[in-house]
N, C-alpha and C. Protein backbone atom coordinates (compact mmCIF):
# COMPACT_ATOMS: atom_id res chain seq x y z
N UNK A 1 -170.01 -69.36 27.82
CA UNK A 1 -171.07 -70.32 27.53
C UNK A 1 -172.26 -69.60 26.88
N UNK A 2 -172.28 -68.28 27.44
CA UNK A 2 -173.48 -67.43 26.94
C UNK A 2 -173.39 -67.25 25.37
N UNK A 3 -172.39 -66.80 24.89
CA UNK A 3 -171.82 -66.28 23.56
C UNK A 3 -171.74 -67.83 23.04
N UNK A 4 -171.53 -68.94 23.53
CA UNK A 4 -171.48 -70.23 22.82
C UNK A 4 -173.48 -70.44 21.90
N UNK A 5 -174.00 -70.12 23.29
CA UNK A 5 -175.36 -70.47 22.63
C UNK A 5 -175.88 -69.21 21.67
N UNK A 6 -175.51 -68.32 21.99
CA UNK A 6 -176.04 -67.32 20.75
C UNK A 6 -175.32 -67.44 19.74
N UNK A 7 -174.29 -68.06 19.22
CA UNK A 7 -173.48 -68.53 18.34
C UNK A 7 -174.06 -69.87 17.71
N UNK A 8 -174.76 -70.33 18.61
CA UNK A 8 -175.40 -71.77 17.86
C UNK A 8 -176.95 -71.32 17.45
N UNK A 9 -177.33 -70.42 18.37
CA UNK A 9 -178.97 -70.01 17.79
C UNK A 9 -178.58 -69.65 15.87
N UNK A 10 -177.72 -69.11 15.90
CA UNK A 10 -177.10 -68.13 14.60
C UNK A 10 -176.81 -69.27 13.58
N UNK A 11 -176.03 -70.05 13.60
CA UNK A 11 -175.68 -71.38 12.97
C UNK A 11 -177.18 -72.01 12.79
N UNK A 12 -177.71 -72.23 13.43
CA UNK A 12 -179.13 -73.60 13.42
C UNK A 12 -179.89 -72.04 12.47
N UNK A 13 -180.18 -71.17 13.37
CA UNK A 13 -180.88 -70.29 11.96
C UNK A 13 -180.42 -70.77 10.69
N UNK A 14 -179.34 -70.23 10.22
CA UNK A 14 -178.70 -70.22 8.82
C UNK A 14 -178.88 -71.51 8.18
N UNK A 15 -178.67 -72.36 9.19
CA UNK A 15 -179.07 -74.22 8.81
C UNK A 15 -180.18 -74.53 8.56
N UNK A 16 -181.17 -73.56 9.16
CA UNK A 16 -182.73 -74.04 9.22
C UNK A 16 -183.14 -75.24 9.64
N UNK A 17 -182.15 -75.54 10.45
CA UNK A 17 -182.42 -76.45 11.42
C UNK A 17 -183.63 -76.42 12.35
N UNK A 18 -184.53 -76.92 12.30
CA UNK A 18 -186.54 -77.40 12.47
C UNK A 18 -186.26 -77.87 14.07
N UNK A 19 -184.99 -78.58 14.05
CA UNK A 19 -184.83 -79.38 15.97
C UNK A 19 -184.33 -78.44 17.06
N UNK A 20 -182.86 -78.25 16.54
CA UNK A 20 -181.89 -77.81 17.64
C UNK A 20 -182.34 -76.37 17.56
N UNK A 21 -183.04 -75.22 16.69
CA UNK A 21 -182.94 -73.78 17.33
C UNK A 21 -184.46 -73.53 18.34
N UNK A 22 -185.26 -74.55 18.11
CA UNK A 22 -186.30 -74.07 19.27
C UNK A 22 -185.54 -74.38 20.36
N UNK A 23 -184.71 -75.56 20.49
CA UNK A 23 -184.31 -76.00 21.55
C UNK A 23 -183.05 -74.93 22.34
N UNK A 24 -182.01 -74.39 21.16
CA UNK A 24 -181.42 -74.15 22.12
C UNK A 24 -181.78 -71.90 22.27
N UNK A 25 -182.97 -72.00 21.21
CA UNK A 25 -183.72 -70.67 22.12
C UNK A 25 -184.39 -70.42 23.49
N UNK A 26 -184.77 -71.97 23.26
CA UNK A 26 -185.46 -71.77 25.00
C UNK A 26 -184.35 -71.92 26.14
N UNK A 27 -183.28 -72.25 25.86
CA UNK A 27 -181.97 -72.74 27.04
C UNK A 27 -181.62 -71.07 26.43
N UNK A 28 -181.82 -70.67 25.70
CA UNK A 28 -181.46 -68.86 25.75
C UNK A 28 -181.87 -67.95 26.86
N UNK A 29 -183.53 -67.99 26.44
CA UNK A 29 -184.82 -67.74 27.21
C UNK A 29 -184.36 -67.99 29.00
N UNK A 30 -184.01 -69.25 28.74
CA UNK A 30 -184.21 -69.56 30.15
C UNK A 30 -183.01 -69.20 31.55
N UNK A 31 -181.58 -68.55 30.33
CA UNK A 31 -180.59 -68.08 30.45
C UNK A 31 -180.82 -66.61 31.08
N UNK A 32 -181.59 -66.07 30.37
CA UNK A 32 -181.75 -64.55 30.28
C UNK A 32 -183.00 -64.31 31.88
N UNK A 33 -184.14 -65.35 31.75
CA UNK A 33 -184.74 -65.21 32.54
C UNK A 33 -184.32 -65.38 33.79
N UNK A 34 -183.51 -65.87 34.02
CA UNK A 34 -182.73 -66.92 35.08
C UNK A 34 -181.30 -65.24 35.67
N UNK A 35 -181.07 -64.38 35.01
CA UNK A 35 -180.32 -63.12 34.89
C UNK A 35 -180.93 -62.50 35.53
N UNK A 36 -182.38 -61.91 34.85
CA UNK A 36 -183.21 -61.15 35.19
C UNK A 36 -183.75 -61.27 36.67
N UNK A 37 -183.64 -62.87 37.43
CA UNK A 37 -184.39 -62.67 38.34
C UNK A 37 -182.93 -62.71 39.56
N UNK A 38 -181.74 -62.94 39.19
CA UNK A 38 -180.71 -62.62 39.56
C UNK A 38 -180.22 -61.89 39.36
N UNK A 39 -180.50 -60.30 38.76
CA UNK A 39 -179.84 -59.14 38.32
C UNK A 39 -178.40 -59.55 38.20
N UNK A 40 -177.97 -60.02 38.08
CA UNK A 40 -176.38 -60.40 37.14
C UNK A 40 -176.06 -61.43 36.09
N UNK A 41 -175.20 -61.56 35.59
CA UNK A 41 -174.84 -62.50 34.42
C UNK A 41 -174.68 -63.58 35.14
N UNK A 42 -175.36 -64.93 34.39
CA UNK A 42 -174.73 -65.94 35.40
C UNK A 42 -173.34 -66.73 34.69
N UNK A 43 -173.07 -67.37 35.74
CA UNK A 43 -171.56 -68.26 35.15
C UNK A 43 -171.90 -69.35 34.84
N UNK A 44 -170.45 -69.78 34.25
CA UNK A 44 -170.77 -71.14 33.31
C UNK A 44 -171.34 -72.03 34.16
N UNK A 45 -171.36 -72.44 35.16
CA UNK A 45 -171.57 -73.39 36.11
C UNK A 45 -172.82 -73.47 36.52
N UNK A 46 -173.71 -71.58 36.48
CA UNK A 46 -175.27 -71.37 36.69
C UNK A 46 -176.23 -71.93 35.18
N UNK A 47 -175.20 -71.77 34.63
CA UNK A 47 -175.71 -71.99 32.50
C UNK A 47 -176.03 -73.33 33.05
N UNK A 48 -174.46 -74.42 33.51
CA UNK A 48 -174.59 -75.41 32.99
C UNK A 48 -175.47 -76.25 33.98
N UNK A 49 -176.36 -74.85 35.12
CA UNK A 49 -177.42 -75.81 36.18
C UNK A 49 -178.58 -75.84 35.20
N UNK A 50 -178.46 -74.97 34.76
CA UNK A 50 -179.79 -75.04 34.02
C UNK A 50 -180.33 -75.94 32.76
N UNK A 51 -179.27 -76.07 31.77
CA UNK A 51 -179.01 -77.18 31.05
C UNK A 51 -179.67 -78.35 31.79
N UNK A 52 -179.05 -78.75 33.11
CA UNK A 52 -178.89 -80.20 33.38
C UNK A 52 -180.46 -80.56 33.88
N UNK A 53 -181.16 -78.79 34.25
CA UNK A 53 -182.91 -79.25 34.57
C UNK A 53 -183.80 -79.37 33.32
N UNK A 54 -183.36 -78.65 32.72
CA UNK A 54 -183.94 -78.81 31.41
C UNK A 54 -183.98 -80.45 30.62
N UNK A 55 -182.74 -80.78 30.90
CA UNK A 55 -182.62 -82.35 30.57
C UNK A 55 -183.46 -83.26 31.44
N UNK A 56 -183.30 -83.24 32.94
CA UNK A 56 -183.70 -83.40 33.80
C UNK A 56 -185.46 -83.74 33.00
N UNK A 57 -185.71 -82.62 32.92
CA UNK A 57 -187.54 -82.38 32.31
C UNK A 57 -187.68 -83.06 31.52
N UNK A 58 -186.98 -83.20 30.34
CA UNK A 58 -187.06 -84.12 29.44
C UNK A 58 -187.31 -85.30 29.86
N UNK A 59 -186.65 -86.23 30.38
CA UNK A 59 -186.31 -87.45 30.80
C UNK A 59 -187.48 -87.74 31.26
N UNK A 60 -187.80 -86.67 32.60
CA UNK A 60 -189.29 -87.16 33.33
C UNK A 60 -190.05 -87.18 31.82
N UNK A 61 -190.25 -86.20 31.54
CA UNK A 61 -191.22 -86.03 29.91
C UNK A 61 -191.44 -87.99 29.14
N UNK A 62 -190.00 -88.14 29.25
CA UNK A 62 -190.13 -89.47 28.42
C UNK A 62 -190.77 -90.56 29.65
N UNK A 63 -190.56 -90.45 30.73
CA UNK A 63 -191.25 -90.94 31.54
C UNK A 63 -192.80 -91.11 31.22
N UNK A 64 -193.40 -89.94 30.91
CA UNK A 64 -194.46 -90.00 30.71
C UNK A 64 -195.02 -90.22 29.76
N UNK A 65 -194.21 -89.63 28.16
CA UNK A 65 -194.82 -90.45 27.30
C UNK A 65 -194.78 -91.88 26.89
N UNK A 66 -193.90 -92.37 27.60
CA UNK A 66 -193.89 -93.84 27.38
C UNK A 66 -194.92 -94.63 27.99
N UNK A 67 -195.67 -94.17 29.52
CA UNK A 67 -197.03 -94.53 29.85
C UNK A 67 -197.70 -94.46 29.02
N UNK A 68 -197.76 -93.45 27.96
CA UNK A 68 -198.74 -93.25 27.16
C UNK A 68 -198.57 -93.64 25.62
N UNK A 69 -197.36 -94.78 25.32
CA UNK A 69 -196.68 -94.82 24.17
C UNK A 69 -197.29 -94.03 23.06
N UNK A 70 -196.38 -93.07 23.28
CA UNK A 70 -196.03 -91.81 22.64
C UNK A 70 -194.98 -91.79 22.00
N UNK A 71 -194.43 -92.61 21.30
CA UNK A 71 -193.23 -92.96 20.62
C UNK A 71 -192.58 -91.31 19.74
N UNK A 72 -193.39 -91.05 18.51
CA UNK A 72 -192.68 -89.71 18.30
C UNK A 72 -192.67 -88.82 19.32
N UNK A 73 -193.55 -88.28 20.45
CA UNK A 73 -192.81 -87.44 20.97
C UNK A 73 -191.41 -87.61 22.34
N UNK A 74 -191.38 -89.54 22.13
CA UNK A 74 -190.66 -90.32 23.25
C UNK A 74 -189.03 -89.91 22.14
N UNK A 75 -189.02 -89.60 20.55
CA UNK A 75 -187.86 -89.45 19.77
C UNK A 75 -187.57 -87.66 20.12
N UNK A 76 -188.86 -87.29 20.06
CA UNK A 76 -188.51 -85.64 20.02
C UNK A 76 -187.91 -85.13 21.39
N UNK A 77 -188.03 -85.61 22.17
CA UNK A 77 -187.39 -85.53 23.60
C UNK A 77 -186.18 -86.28 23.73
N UNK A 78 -185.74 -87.52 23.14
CA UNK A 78 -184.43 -87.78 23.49
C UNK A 78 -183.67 -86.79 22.53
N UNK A 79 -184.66 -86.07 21.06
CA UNK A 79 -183.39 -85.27 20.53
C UNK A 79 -183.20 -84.11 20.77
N UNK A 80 -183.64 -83.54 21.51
CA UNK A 80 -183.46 -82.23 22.43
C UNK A 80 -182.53 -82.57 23.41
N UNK A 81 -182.74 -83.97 24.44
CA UNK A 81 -181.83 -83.96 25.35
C UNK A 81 -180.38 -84.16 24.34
N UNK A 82 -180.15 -84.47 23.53
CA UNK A 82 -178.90 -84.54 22.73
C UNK A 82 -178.58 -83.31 22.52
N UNK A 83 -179.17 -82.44 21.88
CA UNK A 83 -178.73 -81.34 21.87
C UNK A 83 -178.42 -80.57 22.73
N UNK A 84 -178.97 -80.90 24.15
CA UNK A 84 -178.62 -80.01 25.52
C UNK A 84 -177.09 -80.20 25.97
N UNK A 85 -177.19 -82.24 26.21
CA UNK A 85 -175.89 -82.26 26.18
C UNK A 85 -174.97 -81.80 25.87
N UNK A 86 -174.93 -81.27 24.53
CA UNK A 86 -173.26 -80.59 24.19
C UNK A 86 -172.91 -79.46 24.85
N UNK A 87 -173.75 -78.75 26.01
CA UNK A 87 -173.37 -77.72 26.37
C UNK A 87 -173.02 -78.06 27.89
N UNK A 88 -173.22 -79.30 28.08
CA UNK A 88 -172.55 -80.35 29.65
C UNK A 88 -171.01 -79.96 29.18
N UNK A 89 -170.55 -80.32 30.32
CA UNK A 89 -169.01 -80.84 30.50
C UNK A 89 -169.34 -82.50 30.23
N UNK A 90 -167.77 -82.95 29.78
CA UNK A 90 -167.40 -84.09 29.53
C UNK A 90 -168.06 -84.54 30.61
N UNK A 91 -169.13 -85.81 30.45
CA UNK A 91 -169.77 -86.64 31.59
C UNK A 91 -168.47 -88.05 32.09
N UNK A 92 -168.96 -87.87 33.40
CA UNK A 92 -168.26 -89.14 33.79
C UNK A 92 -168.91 -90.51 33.57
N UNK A 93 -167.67 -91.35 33.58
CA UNK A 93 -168.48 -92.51 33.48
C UNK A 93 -168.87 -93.41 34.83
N UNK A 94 -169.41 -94.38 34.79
CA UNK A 94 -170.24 -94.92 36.01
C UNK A 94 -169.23 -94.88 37.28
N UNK A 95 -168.06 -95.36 36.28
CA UNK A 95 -166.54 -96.18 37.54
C UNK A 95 -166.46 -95.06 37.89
N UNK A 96 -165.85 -93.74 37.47
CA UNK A 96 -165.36 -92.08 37.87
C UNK A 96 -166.46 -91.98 38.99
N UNK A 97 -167.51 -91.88 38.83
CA UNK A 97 -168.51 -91.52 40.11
C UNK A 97 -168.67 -92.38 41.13
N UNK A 98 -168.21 -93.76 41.10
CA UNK A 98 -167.87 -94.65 41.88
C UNK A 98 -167.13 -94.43 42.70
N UNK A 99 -165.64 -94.23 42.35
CA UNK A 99 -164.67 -94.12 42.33
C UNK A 99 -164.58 -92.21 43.26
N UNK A 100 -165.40 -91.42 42.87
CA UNK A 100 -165.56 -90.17 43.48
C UNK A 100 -166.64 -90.63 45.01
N UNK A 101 -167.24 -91.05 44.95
CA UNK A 101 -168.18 -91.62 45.81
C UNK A 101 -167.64 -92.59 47.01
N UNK A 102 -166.48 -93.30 46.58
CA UNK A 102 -165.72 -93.75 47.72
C UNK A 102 -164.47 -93.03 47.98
N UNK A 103 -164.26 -91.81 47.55
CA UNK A 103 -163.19 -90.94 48.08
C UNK A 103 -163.95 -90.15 48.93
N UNK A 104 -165.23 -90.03 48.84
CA UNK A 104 -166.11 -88.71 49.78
C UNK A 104 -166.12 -89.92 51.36
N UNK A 105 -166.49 -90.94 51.02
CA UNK A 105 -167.15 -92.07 51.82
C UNK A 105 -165.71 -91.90 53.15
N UNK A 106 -164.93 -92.48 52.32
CA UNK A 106 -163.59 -92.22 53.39
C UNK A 106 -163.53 -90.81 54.33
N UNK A 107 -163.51 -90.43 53.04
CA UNK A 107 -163.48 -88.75 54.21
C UNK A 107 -163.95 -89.01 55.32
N UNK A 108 -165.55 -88.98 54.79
CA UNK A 108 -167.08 -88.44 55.88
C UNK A 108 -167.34 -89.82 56.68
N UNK A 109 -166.72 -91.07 56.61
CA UNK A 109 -166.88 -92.21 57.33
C UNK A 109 -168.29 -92.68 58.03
N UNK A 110 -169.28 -92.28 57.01
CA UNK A 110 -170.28 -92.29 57.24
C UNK A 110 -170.95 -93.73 58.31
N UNK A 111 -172.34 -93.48 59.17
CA UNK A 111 -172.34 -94.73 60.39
C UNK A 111 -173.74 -94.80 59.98
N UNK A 112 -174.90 -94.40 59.43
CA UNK A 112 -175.84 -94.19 58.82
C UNK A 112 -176.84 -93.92 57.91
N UNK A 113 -177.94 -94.02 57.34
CA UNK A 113 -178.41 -92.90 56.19
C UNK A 113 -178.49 -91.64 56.93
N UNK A 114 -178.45 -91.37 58.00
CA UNK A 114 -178.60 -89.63 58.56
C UNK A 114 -177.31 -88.84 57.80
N UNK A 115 -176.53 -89.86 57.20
CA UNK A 115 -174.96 -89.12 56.78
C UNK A 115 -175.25 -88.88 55.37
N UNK A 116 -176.51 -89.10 54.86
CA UNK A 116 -176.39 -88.80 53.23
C UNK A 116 -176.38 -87.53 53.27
N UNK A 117 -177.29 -86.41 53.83
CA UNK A 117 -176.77 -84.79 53.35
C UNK A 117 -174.87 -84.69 53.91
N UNK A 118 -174.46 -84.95 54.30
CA UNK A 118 -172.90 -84.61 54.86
C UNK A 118 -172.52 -84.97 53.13
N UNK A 119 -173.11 -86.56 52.85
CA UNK A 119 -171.71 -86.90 51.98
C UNK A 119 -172.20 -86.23 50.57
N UNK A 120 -173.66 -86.37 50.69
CA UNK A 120 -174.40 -84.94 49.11
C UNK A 120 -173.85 -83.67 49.18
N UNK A 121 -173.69 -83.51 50.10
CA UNK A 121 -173.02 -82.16 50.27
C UNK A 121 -171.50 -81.74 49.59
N UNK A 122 -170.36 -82.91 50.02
CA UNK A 122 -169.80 -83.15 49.67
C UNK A 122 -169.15 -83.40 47.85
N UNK A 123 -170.02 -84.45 47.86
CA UNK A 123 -169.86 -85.16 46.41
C UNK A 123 -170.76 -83.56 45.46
N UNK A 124 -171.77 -83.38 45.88
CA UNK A 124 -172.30 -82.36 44.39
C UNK A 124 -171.39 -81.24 44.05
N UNK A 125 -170.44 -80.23 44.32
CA UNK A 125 -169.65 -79.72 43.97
C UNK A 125 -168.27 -80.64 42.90
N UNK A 126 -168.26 -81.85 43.45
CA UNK A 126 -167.27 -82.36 42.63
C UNK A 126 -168.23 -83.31 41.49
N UNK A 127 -169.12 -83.41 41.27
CA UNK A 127 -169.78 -84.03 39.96
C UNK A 127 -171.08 -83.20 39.61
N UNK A 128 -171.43 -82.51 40.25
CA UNK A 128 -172.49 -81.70 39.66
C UNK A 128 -172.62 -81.38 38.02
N UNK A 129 -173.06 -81.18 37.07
CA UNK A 129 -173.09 -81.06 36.00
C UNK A 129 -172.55 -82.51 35.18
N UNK A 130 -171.52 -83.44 35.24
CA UNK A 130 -170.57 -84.06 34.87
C UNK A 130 -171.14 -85.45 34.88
N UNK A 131 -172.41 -85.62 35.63
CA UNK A 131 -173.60 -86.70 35.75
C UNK A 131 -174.55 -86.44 36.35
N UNK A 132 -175.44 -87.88 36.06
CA UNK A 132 -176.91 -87.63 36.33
C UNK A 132 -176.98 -87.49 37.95
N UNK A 133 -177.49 -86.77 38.58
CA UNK A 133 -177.31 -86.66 40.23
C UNK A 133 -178.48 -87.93 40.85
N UNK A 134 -179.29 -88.19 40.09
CA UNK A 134 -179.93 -89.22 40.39
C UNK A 134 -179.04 -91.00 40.43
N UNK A 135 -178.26 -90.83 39.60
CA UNK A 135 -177.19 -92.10 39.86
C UNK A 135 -176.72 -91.65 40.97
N UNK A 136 -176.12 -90.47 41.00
CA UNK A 136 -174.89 -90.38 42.37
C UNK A 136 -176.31 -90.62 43.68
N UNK A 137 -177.25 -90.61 43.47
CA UNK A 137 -177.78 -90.88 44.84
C UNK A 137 -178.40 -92.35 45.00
N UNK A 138 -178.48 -92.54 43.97
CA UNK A 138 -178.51 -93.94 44.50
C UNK A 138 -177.64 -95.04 44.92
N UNK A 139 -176.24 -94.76 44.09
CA UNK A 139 -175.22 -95.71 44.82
C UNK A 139 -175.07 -94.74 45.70
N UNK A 140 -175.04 -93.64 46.29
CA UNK A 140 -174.85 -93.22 47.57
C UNK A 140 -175.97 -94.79 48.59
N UNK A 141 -177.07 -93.88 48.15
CA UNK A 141 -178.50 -94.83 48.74
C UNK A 141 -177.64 -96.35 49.00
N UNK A 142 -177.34 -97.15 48.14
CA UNK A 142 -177.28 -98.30 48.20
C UNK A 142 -176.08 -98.47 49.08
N UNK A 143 -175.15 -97.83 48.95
CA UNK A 143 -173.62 -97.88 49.88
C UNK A 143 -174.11 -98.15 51.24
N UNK A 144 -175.10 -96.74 51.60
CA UNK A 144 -175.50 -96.82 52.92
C UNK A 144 -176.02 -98.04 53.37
N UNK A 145 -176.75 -98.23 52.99
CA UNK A 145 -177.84 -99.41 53.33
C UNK A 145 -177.04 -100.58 53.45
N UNK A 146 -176.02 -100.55 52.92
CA UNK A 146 -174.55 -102.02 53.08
C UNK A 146 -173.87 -101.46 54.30
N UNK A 147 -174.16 -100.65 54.57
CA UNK A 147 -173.39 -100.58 56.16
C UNK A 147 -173.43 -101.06 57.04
């Protein structure tokens, strides 16, 4: 994944691409810094945590400029989060996390909301990166509350 993004910094150079190389220098940056304070290389899976906060930021970001209709910088933030994306795994779709969400449910036979860390616990290893973790907690949220 590491060699993927220094392979695209290299490409968007040569392209002179104005969007995607600030963007995916700082998911470099934040690669390297993220090493440094872990003295080892991280794995695809530490890359692809970081990606998903970075997006994460964004989103709140558009959160905020839309209080403030901020329209170009409400475009310059969804096109960064586009560009982050491609370095996700294939995302699931709503039904897949549904559908993962009542295979955990069975397991952990949950009797409460005190059971949401058991079944978060659960479910984030199997969708982590692959969707927004804020969906998976809310139909978690809402499942419970139908109990």
């Amino acid at each position: 994944m590491k060699n993927r993004i220094i392979e695209d910094i290299k490409l968007a150079m040569k392209a002179q691409d104005k969007v995607k190389l600030p963007v995916v220098r700082m998911l470099k940056a934040d690669v390297q810094m993220a090493e440094l304070n872990k003295k080892a290389d991280l794995t695809d899976d530490e890359i692809i945590s970081i990606v998903s906060k970075q997006i994460k930021m964004r989103k709140d970001s558009i959160k905020e400029f839309e209080k403030g209709n901020r329209n170009d910088l409400i475009e310059a933030a969804k096109a960064e989060i586009k560009i982050l994306e491609e370095y996700l795994p294939e995302q699931l779709s709503e039904q897949e996390v549904t559908n993962i969400i009542n295979d955990v449910f069975s397991k952990v036979n949950p009797s409460s909301q005190s059971d949401m860390g058991k079944i978060m616990g659960l479910l984030n290893p199997l969708v982590k990166g692959k969707t927004d973790m804020g969906l998976v907690s809310k139909i978690v949220k809402e499942k419970l509350s139908n109990l």
